[in-house]
Protein backbone atom coordinates (compact mmCIF):
# COMPACT_ATOMS: atom_id res chain seq x y z
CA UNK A 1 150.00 206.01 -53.04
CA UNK A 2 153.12 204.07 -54.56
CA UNK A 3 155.72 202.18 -52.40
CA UNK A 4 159.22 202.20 -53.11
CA UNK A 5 160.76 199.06 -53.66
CA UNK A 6 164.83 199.20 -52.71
CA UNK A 7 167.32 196.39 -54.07
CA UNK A 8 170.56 195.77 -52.68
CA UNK A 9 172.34 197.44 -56.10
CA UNK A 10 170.44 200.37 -54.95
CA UNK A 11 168.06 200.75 -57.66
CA UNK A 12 164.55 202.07 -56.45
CA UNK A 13 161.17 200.58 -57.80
CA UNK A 14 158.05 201.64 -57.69
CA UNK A 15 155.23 199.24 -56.36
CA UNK A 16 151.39 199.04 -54.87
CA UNK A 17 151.59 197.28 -51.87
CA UNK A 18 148.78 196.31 -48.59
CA UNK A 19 150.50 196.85 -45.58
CA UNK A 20 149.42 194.98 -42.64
CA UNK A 21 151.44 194.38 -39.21
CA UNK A 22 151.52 191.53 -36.86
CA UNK A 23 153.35 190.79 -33.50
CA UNK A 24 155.76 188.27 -33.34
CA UNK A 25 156.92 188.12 -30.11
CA UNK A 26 156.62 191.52 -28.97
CA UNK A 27 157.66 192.75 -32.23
CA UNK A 28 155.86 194.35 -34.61
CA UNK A 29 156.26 193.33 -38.52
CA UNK A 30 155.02 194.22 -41.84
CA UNK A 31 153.37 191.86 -43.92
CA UNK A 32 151.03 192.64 -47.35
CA UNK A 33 151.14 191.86 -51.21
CA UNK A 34 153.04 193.46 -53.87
CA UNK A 35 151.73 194.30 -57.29
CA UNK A 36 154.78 196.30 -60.07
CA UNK A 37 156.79 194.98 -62.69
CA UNK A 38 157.28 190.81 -62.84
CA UNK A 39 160.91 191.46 -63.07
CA UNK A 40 161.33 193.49 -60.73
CA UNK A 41 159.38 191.74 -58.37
CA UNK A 42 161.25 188.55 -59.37
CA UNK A 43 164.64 190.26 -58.95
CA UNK A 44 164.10 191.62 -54.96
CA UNK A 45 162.59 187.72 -54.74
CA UNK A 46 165.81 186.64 -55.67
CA UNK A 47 167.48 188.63 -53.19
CA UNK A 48 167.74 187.45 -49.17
CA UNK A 49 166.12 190.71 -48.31
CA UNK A 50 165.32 193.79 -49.74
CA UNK A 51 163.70 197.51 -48.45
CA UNK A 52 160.07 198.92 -49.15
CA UNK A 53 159.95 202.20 -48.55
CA UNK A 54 156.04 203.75 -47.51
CA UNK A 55 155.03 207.11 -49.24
CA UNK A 56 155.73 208.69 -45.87
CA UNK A 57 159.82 207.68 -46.11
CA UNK A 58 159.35 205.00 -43.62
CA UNK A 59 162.11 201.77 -44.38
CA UNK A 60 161.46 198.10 -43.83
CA UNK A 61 163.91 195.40 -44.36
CA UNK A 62 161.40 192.81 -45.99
CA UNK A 63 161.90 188.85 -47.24
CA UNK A 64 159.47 188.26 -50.28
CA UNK A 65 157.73 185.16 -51.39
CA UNK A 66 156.13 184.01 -54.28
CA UNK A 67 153.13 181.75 -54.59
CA UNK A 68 151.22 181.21 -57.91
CA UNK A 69 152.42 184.56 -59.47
CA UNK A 70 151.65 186.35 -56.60
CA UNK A 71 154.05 188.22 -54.43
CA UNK A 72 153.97 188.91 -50.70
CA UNK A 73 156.35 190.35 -48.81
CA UNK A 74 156.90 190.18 -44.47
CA UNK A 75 159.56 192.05 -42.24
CA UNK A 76 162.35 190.40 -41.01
């Protein structure tokens, strides 16, 4: 199922993402890659942070990174 991908102008995206967690110091965090439009994905990379939204409706305030044309994302 699709992810939503929210920027801060309020336009909505949507993206294939992995979602993972990990606990960073008692806190759990997303983490996972991103797959949608290069400019899109370039765009919320630009951006300090940005929201993915899961199929269910669930919001995370994610940082994204880029390495070798591939985009990952992590919760802040």
């Amino acid at each position: 199922m699709p992810f939503t991908l929210i920027l801060a102008d309020g336009a909505r995206h949507e993206v294939h993402a992995t979602l993972e967690f990990e606990v960073i110091n008692g806190q759990k965090l997303p983490k996972g890659d991103l797959d949608g439009e290069p400019q899109v994905l370039a765009a919320a990379f630009l951006e300090r942070s940005t929201t993915l939204e899961t199929p269910s409706g669930k919001q995370y305030q994610i940082a994204i990174d880029a390495h070798r044309g591939q985009f990952r994302f992590r919760g802040l």
